[in-house]
C-alpha atoms as a PDB file:
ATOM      1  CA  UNK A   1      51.086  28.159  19.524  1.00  0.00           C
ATOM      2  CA  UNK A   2      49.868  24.720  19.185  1.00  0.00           C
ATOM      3  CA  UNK A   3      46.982  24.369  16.252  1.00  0.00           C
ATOM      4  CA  UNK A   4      44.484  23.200  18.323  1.00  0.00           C
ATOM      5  CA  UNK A   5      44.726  26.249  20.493  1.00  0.00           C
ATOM      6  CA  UNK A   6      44.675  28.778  18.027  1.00  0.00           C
ATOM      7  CA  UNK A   7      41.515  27.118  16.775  1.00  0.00           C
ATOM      8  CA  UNK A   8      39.843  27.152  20.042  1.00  0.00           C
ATOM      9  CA  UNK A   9      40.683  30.755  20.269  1.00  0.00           C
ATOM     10  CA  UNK A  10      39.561  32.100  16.876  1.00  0.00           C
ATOM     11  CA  UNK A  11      36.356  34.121  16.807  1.00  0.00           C
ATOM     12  CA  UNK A  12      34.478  32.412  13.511  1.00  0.00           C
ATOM     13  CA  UNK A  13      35.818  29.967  11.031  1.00  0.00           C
ATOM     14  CA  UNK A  14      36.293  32.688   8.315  1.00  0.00           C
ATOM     15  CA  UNK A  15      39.101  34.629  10.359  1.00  0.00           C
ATOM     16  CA  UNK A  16      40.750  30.938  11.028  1.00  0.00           C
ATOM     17  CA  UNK A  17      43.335  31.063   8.062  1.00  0.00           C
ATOM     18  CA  UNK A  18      43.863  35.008   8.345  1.00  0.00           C
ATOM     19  CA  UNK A  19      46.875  36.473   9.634  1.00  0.00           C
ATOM     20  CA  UNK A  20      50.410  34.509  10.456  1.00  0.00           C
ATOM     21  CA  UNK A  21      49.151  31.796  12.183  1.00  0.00           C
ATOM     22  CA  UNK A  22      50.580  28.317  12.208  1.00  0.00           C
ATOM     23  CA  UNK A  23      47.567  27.118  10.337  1.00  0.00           C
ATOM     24  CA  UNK A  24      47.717  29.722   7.533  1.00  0.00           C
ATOM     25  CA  UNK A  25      51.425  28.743   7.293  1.00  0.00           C
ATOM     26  CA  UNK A  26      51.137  24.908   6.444  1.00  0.00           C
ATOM     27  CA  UNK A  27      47.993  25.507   4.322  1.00  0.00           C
ATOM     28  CA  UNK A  28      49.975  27.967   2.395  1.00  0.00           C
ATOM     29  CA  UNK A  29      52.966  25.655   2.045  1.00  0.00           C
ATOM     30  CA  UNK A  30      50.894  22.392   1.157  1.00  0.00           C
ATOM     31  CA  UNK A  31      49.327  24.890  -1.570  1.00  0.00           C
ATOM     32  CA  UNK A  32      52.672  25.216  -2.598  1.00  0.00           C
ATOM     33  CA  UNK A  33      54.127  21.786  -2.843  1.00  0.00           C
ATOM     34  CA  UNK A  34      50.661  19.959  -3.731  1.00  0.00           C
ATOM     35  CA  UNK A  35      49.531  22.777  -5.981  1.00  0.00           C
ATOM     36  CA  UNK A  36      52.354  23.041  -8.093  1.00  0.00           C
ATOM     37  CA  UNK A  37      52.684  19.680  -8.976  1.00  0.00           C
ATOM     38  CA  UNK A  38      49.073  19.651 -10.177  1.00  0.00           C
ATOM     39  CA  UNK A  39      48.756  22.875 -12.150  1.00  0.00           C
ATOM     40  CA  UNK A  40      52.080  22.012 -13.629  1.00  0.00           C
ATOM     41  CA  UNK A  41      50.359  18.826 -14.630  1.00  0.00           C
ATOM     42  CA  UNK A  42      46.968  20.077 -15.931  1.00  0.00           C
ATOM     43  CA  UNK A  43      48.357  22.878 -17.553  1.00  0.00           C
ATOM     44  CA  UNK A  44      51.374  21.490 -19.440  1.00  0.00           C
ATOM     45  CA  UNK A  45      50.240  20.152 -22.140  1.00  0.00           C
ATOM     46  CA  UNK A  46      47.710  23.055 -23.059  1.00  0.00           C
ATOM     47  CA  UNK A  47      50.556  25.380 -22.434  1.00  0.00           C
ATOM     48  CA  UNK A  48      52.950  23.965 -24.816  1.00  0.00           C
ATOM     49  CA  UNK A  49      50.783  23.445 -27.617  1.00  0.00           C
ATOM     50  CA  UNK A  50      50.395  27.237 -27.085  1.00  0.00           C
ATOM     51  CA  UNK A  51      53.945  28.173 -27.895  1.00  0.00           C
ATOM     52  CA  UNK A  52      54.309  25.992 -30.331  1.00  0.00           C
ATOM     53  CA  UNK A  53      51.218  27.190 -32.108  1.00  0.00           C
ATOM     54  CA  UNK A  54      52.612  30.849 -32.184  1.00  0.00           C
ATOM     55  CA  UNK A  55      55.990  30.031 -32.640  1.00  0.00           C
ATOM     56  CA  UNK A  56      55.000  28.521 -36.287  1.00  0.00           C
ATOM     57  CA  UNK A  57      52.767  31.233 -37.053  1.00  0.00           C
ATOM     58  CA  UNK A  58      55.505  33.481 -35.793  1.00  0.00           C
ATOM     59  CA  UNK A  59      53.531  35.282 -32.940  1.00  0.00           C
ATOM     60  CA  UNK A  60      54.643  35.800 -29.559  1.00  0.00           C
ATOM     61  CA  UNK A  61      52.563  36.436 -26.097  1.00  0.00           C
ATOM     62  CA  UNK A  62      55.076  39.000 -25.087  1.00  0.00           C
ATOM     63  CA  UNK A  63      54.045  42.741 -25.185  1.00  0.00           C
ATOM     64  CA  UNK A  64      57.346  42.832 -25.944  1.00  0.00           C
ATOM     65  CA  UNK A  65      59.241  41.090 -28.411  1.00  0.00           C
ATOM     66  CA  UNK A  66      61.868  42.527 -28.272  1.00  0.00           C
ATOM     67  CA  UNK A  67      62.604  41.367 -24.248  1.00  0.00           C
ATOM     68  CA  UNK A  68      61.964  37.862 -24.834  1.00  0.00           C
ATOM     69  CA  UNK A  69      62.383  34.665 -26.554  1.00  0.00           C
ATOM     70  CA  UNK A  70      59.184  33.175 -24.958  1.00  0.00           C
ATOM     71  CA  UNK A  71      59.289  29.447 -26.780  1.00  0.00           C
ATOM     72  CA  UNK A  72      62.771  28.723 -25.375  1.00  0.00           C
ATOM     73  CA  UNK A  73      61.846  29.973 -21.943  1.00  0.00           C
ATOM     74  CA  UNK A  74      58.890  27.991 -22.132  1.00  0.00           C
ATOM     75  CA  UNK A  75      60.007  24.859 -22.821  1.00  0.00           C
ATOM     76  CA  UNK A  76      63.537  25.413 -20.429  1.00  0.00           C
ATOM     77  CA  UNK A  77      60.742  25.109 -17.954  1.00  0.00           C
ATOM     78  CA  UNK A  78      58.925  22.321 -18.968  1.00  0.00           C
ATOM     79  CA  UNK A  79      62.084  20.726 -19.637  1.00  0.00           C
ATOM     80  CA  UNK A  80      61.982  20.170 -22.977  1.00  0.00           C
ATOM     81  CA  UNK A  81      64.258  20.801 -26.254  1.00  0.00           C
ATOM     82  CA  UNK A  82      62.966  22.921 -28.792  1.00  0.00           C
ATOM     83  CA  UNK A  83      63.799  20.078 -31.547  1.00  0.00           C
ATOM     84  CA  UNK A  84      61.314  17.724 -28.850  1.00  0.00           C
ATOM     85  CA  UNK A  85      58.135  19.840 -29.999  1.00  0.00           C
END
């Protein structure tokens, strides 16, 4: 169904975005590629210094230790080297 029709044919602008509708679908996906990006970018940095932080007071976020080595994963994802930090 075409956008503009499903907008014509929703009952208030709060149930717009509900359900599986075409409109829900590309807001969810430019969520997805836009928001990302950006909380990838805001949150980097801040993120980061965490781990590093704990990893030199030797602390860990996990509940677990014992699962995890959280500083590697951490900066795998960021793309970093842990001799970088």
């Amino acid at each position: 169904m075409e956008i503009c029709a499903q907008v014509e044919i929703a009952d208030c602008m709060q149930t717009l975005f509900r359900g599986n509708s075409l409109a829900s679908k590309i807001m969810a996906y430019c969520f997805k590629i836009y928001g990302h990006g950006y909380l990838r970018e805001l949150l980097n940095g801040l993120v980061t210094e965490m781990f590093i932080a704990a990893e030199k007071l030797g602390l860990s976020y996990e509940v677990d230790p014992a699962r995890c080595v959280v500083l590697v994963l951490v900066l795998r994802f960021f793309g970093l080297e842990e001799e970088e930090y």
